[in-house]
Protein backbone atom coordinates (compact mmCIF):
# COMPACT_ATOMS: atom_id res chain seq x y z
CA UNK A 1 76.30 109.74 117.89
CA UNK A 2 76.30 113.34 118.62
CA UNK A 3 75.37 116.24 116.30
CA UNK A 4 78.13 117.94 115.26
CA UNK A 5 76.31 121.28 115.96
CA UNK A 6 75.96 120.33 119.61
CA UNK A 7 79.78 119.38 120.22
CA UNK A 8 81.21 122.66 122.65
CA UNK A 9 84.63 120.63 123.70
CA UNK A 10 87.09 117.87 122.63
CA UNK A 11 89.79 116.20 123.69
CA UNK A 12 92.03 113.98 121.67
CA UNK A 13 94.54 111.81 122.29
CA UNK A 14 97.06 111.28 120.34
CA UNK A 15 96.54 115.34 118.97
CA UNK A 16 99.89 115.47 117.52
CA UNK A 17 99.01 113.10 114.51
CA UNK A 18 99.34 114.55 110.75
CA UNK A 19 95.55 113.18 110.71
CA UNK A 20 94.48 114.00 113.94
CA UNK A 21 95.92 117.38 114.34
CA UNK A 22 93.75 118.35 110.75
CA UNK A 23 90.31 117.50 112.91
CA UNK A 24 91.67 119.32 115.73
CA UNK A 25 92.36 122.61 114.06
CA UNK A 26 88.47 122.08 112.36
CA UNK A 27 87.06 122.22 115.54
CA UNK A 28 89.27 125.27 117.39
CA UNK A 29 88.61 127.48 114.17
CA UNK A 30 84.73 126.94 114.82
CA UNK A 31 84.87 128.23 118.38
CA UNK A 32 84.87 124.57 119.85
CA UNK A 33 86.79 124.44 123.22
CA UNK A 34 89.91 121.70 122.07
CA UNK A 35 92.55 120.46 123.97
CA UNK A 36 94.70 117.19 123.40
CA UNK A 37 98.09 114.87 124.69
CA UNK A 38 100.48 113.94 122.66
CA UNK A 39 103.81 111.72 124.05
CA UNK A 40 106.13 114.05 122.27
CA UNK A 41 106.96 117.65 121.50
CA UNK A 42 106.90 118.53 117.64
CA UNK A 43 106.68 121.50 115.52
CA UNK A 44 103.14 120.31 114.93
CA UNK A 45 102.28 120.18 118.54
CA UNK A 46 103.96 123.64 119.25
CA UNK A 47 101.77 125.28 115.90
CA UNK A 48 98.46 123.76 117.70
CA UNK A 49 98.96 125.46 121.31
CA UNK A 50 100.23 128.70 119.51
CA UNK A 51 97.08 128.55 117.81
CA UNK A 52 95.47 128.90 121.35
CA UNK A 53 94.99 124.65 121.49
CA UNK A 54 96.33 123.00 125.33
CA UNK A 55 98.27 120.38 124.62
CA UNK A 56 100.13 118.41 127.33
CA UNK A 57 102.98 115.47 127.14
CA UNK A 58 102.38 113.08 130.25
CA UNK A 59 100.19 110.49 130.34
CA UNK A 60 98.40 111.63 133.52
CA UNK A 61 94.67 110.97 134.26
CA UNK A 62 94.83 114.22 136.55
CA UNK A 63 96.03 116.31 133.56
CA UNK A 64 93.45 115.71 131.34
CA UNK A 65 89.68 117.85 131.35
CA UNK A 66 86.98 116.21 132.92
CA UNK A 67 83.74 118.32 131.14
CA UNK A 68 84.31 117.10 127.78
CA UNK A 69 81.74 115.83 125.60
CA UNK A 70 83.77 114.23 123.01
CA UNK A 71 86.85 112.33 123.05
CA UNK A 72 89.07 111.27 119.89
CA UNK A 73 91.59 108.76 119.39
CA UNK A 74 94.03 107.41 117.44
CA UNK A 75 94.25 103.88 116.62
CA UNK A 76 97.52 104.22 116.84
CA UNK A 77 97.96 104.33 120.76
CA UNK A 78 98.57 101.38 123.12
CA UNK A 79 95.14 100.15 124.22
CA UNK A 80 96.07 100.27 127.84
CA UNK A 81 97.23 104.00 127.80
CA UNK A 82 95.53 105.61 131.53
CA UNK A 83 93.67 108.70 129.98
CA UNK A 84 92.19 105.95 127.56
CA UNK A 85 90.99 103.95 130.21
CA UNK A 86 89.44 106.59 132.24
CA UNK A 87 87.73 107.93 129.85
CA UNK A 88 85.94 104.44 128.23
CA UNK A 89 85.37 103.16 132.09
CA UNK A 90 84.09 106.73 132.55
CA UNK A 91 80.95 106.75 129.96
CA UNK A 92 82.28 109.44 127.71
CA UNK A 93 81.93 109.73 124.20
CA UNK A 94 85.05 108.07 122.72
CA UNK A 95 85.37 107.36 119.45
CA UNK A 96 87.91 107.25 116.71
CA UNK A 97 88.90 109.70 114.00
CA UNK A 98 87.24 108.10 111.38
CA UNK A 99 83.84 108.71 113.50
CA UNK A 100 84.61 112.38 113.66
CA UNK A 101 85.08 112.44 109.82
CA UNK A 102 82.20 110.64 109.41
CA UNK A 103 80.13 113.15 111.76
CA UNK A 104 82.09 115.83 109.92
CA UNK A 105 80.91 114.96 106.41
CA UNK A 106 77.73 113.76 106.61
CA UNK A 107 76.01 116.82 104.94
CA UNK A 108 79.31 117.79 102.22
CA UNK A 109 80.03 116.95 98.84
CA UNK A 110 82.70 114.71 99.52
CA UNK A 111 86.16 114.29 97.58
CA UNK A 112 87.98 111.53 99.43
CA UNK A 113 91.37 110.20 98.22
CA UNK A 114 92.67 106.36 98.99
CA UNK A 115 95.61 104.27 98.02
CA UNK A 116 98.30 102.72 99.25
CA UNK A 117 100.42 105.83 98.43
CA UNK A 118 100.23 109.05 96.39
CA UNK A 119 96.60 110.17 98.43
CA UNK A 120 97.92 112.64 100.64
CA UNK A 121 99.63 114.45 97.55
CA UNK A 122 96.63 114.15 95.74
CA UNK A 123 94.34 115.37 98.03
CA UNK A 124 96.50 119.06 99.00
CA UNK A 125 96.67 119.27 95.23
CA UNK A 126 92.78 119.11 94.81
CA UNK A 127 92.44 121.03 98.10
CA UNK A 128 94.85 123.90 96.49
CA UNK A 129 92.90 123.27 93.45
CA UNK A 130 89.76 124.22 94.81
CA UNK A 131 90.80 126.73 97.23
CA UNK A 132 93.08 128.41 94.50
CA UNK A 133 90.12 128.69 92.05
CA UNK A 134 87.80 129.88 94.26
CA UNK A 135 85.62 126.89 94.45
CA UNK A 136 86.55 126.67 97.99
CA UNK A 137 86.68 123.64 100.57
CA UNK A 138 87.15 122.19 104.13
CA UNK A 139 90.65 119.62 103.40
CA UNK A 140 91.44 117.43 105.83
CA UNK A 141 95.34 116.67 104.54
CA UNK A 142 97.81 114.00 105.69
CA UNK A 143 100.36 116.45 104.88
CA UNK A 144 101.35 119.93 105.80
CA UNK A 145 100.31 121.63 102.73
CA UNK A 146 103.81 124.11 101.82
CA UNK A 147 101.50 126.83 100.26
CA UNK A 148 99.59 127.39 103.35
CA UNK A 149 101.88 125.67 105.83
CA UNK A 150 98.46 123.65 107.17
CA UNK A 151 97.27 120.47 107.18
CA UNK A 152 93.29 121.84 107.23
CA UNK A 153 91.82 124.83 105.91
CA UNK A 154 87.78 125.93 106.06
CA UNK A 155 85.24 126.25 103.48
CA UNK A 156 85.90 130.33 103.02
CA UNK A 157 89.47 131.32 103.79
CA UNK A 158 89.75 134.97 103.39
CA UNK A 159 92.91 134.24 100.43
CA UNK A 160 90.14 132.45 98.27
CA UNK A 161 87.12 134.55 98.75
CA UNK A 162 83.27 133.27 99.56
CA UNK A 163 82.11 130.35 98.17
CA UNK A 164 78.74 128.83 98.84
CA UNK A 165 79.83 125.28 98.44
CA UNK A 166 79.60 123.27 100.99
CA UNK A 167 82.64 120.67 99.67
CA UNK A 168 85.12 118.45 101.89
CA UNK A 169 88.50 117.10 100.47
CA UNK A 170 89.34 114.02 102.68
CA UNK A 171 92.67 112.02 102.81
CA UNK A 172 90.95 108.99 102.97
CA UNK A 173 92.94 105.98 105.28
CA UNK A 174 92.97 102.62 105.15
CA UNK A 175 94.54 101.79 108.15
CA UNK A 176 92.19 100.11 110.50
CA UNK A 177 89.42 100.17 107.57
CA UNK A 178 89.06 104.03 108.55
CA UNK A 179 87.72 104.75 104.55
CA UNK A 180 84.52 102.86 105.10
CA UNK A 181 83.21 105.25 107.31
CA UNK A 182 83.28 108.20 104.60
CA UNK A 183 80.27 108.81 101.88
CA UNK A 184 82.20 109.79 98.83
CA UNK A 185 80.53 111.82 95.48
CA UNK A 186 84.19 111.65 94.09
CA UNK A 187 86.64 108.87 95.29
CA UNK A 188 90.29 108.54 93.85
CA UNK A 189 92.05 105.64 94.12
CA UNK A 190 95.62 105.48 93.63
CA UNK A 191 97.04 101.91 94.46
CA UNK A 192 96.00 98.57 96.30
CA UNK A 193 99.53 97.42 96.59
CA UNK A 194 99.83 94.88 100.18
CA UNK A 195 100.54 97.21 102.98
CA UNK A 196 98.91 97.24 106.53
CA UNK A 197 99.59 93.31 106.62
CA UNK A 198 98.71 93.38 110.44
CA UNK A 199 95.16 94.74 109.82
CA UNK A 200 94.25 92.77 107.04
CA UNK A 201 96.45 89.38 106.95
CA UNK A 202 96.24 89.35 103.83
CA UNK A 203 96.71 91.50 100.02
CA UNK A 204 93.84 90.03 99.02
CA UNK A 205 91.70 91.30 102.12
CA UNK A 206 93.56 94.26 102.14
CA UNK A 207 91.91 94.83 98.03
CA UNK A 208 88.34 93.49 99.32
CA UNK A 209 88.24 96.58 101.79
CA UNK A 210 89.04 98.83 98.99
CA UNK A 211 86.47 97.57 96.45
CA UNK A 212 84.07 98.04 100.13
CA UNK A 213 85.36 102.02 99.47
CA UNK A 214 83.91 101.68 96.31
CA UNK A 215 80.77 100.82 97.04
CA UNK A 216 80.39 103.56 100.09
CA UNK A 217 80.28 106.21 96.87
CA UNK A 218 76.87 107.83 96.47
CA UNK A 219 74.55 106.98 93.41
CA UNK A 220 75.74 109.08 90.79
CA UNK A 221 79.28 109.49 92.19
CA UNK A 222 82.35 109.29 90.65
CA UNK A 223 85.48 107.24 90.72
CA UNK A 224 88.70 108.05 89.55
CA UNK A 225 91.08 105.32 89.71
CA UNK A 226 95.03 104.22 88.25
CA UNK A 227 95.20 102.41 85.58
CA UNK A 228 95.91 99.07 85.39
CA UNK A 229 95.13 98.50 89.39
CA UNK A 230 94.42 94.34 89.39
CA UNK A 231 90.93 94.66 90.56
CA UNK A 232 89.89 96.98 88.58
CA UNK A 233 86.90 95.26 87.21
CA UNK A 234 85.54 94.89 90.68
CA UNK A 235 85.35 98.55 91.66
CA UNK A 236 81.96 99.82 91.99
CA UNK A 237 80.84 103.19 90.37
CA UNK A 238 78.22 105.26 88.64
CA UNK A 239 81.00 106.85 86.74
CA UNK A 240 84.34 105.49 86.53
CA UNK A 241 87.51 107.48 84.62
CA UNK A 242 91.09 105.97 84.89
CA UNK A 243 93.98 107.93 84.88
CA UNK A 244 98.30 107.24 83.85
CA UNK A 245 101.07 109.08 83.28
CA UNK A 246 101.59 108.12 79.84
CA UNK A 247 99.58 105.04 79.05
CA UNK A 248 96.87 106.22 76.36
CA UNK A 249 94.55 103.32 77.20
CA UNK A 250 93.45 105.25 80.23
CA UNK A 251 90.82 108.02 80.85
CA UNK A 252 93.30 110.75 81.76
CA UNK A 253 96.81 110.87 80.50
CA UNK A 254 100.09 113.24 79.84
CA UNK A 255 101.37 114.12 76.56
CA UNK A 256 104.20 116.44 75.21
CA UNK A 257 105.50 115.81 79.16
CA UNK A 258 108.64 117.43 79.27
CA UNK A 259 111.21 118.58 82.20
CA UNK A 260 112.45 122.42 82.16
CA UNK A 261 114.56 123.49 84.67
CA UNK A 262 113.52 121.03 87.16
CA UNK A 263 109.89 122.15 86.31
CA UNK A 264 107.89 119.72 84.47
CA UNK A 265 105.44 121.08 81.24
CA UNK A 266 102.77 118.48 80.25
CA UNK A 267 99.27 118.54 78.01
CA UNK A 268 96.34 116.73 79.64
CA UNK A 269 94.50 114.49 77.50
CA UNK A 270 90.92 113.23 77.80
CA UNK A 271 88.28 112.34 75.66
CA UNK A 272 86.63 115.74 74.06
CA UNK A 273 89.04 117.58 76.41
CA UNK A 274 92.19 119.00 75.89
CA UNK A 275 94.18 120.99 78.93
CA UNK A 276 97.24 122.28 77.14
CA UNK A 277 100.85 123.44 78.31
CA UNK A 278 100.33 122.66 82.15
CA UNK A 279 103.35 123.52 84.47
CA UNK A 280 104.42 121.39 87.34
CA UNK A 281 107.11 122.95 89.97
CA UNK A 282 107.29 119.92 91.98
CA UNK A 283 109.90 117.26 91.14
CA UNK A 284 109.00 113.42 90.82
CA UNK A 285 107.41 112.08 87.50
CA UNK A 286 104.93 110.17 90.36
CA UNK A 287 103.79 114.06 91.55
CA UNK A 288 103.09 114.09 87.31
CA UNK A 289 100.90 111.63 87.68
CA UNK A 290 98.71 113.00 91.00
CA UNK A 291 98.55 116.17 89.64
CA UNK A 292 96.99 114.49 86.87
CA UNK A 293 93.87 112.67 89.29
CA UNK A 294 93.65 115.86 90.98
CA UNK A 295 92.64 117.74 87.99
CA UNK A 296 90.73 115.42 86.69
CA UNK A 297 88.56 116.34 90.16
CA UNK A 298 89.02 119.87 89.03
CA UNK A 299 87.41 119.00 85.54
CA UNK A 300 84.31 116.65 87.01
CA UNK A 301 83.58 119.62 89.07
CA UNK A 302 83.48 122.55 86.22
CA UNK A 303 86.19 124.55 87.37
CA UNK A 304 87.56 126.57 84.58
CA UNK A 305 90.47 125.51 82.36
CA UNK A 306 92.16 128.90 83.05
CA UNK A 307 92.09 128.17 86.90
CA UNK A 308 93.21 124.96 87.20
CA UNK A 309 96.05 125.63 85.12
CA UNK A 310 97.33 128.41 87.28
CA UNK A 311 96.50 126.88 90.52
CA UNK A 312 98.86 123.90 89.59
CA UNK A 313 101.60 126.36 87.96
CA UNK A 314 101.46 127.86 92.39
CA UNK A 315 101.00 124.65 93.98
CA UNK A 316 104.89 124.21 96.15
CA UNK A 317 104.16 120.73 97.49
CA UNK A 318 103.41 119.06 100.90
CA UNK A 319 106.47 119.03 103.24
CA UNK A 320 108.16 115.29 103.06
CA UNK A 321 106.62 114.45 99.63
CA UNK A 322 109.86 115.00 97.47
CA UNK A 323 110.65 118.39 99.31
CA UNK A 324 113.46 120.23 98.65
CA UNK A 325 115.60 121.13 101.48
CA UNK A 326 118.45 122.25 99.26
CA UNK A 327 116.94 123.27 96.04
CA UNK A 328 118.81 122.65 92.85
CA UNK A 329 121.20 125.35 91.58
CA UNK A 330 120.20 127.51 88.96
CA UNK A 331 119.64 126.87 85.56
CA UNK A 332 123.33 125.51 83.48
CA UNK A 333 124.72 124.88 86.69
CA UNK A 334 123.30 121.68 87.22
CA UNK A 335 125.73 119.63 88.98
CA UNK A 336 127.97 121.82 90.45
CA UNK A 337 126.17 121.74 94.02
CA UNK A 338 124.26 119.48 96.11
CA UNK A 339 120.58 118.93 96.11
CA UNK A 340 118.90 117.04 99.45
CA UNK A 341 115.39 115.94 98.91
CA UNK A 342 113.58 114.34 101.56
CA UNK A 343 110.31 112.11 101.30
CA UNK A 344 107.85 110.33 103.57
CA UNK A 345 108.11 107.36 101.49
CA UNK A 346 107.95 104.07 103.91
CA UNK A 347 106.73 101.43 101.12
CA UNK A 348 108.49 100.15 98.27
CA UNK A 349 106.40 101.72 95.37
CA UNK A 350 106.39 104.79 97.35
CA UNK A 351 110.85 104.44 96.82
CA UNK A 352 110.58 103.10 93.46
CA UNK A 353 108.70 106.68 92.38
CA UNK A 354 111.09 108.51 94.62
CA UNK A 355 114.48 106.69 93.02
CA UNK A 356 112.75 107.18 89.90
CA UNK A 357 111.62 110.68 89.92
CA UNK A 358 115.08 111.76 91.16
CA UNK A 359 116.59 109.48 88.31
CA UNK A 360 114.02 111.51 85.93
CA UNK A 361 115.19 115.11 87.29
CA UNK A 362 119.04 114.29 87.86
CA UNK A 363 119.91 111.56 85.45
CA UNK A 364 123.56 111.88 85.15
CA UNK A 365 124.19 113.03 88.75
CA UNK A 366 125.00 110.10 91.68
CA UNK A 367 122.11 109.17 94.24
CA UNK A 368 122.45 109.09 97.90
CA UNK A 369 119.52 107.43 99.58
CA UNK A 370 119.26 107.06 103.92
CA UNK A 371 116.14 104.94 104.54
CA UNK A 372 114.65 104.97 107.79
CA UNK A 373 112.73 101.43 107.75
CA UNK A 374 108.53 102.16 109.47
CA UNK A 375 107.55 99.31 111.47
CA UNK A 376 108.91 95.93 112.46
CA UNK A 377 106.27 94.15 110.94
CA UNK A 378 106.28 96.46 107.72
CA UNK A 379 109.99 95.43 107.21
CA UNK A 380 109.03 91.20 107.79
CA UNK A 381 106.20 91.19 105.17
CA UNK A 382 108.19 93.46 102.37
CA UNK A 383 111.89 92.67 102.80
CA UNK A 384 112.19 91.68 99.52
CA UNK A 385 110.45 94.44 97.87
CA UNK A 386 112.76 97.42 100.00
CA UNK A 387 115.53 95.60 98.67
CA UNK A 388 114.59 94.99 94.86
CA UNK A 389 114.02 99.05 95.06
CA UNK A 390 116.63 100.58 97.14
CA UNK A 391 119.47 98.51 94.44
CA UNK A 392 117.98 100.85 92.32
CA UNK A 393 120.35 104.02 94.12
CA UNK A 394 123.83 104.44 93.97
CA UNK A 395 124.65 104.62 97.51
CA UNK A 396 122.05 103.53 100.44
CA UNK A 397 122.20 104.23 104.58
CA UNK A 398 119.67 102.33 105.91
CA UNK A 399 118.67 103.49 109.80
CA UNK A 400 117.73 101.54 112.51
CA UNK A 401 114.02 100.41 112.25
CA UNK A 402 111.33 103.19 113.84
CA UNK A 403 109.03 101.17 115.95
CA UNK A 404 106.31 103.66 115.98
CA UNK A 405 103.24 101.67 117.41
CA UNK A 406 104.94 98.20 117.43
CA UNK A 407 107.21 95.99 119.77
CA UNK A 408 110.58 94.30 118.00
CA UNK A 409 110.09 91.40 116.47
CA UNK A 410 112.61 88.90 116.74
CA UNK A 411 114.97 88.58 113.80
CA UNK A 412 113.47 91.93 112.18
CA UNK A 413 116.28 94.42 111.79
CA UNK A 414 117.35 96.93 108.99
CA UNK A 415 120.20 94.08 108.59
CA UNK A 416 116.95 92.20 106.83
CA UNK A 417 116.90 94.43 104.06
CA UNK A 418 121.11 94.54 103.52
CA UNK A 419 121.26 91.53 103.52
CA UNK A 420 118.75 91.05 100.60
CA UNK A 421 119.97 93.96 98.44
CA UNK A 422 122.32 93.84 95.59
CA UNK A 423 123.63 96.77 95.69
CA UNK A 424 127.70 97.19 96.45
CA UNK A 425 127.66 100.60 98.18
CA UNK A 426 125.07 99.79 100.82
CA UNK A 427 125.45 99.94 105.08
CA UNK A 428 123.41 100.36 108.16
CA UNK A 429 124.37 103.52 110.56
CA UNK A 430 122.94 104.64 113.53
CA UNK A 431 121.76 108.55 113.37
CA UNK A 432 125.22 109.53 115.12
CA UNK A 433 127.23 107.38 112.47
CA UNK A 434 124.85 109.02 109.75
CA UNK A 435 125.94 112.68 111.19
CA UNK A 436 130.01 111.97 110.99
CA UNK A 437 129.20 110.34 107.89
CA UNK A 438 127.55 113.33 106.23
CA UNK A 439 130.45 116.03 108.33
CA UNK A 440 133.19 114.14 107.11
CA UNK A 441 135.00 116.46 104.58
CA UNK A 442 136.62 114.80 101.13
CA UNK A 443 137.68 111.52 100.20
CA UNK A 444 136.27 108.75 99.85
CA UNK A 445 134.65 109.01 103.35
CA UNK A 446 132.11 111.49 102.40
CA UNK A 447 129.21 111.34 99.36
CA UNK A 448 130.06 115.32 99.19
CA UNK A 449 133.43 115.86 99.70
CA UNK A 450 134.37 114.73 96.14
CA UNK A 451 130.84 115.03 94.60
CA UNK A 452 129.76 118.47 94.42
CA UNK A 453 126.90 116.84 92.62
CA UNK A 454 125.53 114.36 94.39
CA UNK A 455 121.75 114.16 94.76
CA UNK A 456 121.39 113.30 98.69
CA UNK A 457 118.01 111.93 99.92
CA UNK A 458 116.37 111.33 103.26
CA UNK A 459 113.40 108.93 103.16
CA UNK A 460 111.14 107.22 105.62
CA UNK A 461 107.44 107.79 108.21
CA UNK A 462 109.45 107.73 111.17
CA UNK A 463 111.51 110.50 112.51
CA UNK A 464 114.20 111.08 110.02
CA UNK A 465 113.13 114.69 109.64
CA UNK A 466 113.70 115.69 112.84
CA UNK A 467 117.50 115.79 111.31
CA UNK A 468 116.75 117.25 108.37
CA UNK A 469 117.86 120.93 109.37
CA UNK A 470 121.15 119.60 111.30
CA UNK A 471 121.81 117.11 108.14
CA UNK A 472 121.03 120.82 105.70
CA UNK A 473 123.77 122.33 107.36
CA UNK A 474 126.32 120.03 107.59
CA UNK A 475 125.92 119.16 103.74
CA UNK A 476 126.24 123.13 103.13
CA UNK A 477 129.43 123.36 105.36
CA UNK A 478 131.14 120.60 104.09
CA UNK A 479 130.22 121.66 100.48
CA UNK A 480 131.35 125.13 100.56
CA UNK A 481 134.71 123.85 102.04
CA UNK A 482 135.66 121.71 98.42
């Protein structure tokens, strides 16, 4: 494998991914010559060539740079795709993102954050953390981090001043079994539940390859994992600290937890340490509870009390991870406008803490929830579990199923879920029925026109939020007429 000091240029295909796109940025900010394809135009794509990155949309062999000494891919794309192909017939350097990371953080202390869901809110949080504090770090983020409007930031950024750490915060992915080529010396683990079903067959396998994580941390590492995960007694660690919201058999844990505002104020409780009157701005009792891994990082690593405190009091989320795109109105005028969250929630633990953290914030208002279903083969295997959580909303739109990566599957539709659900108020619209829906003014016909107060959310991996502005100001318009 090559040296990562000796890599001048490299190409990547698929450049546009959240993950991807992270690596991408690592290299142009060192000087490296990067350029990429991606099959669609996105904000993401357009940040990437404005920061001086060529990206291109068409699959064309003739397009792409012939003098490049590495070349990155995403598992993601069709194995037959032509610039692919030329380049593995060709004898270049191809390997996968996991290899980069791998090259990447060979020579780091290593944070790297797994789990079913929660890790890429967990791992901006302990990138904001350290970068907030001081500490400093290189974060390689599934999200876009709303503080710094980045998925990847370097060791020293000028906001944080000069640190001589050399420290790398890692989403760590389980897709493909990407996490087993990382070298943790802290790991967090936030969940096992059965997802990736057409990797691993199986929930069982799917739990083997994260106890494999485990046992990729370095001698003397750390692991910091949920409480209560079912194979808990197989995880391998020098160290080993659980964490919960609430439950005081773990580790880590919340007390005095209390919501202000929409703000939450919580204590941090752990044996012979005691991190009082913490303040969350970021709604979701789930975000609560990652906060809560991510300063337990914090704490392993010395940073002071002081520090983390205020770092967490300025940390404004990661776009699509219970973002606000109308805020709630001010304080004693709850209720008398709307409030849209959207989410990148695509699993059904990930909805159950989005239902519930809404439910937590917004108890007595009604909840709206459009579900874009990720993956035909996501929706066979946990049918049953979408519709156990989306009966727990008041109203649900489920979408059309985004295909992403996959072909249909015969008898897979969003109709699979409907038809398992519960729930009264419940439909399936296309994005065009969703629009008249949401402009409709008044009535029955509308979840705005005669409730001021509704709580409206978008959820879903596919590409929900490329209506999210268009959905903002229709919800505004038809709001301001009643």
């Amino acid at each position: 494998m090559i040296e990562l000091k000796d890599i001048k240029s490299v190409y990547f295909i698929g450049i546009g991914g959240i993950g991807m796109s992270a690596i991408a940025r690592f290299f142009n900010e060192k000087g490296v010559k990067v350029s990429g394809y991606d099959k669609t135009v996105t904000p993401l794509t357009s940040q990437l060539e404005a920061e001086g990155i060529k990206v291109h949309h068409k699959e064309d062999v003739e397009m792409i740079p012939k003098d490049v000494q590495l070349v990155v891919y995403t598992p993601a794309i069709p194995k037959e795709h032509k610039e692919y192909q030329y380049y593995l017939q060709n004898g270049y350097n191809v390997v996968k993102r996991s290899d980069v990371l791998q090259i990447i953080t060979q020579s780091s202390l290593n944070i790297c954050v797994a789990g079913t869901h929660g890790k890429t809110t967990i791992s901006t949080i302990t990138g904001h953390l350290l970068r907030h504090s001081g500490y400093g770090c290189n974060a390689f983020l599934g999200g876009i981090a709303v503080n710094y409007n980045t998925n990847f930031w370097s060791q020293t950024p000028s906001s944080a001043g000069s640190s001589d750490n050399n420290v790398c915060v890692v989403e760590a992915d389980e897709y493909d079994r990407s996490f087993h080529k990382l070298s943790p010396d802290i790991a967090v683990i936030t969940a096992m539940d059965a997802d990736h079903l057409d990797i691993y067959g199986t929930a069982e396998a799917m739990e083997e390859a994260f106890i494999e994580f485990t046992r990729k941390i370095k001698t003397g590492g750390w692991l910091i994992s949920k409480y209560g995960l079912k194979r808990t007694a197989d995880l391998v660690a020098d160290h080993h600290i659980t964490y919960h919201l609430k439950d005081v058999n773990a580790d880590v844990h919340t007390t005095n937890l209390k919501v202000e505002n929409g703000t939450y104020w919580f204590d941090v409780v752990m044996k012979d340490w005691l991190l009082k009157d913490v303040n969350l701005k970021i709604g979701g009792l789930h975000n609560v509870e990652n906060a809560l891994a991510a300063i337990t990082v914090a704490h392993i690593l010395n940073i002071d009390d002081d520090k983390i405190k205020k770092a967490v009091a300025d940390f404004k989320g990661v776009k699509r991870r219970f973002e606000y795109i109308i805020a709630p109105p001010p304080r004693g005028e709850v209720g008398r406008g709307p409030v849209f969250v959207d989410d990148y929630a695509h699993h059904p633990e990930e909805l159950r803490a989005l239902i519930s953290g809404a439910r937590s914030l917004f108890e007595k208002q009604k909840l709206v929830l459009v579900f874009q279903p990720h993956l035909f083969t996501r929706t066979r295997d946990l049918a049953d579990g979408f519709a156990e959580v989306l009966d727990m909303a008041d109203e649900v739109i489920l979408l059309p199923i985004y295909p992403a990566r996959e072909l249909p599957i015969e008898g897979v539709s969003s109709e699979m879920i409907l038809n398992k659900m519960k729930l009264k108020n419940k439909q399936v619209m296309s994005k065009d029925e969703l629009k008249e829906y949401v402009k409709s003014s008044g009535g029955q016909t509308s979840p705005f026109g005669g409730l001021q107060g509704a709580v409206f959310i978008t959820a879903g991996a596919g590409d929900i939020d490329a209506m999210l502005n268009e959905l903002k100001e229709m919800i505004l318009n038809t709001n301001s007429k009643n």
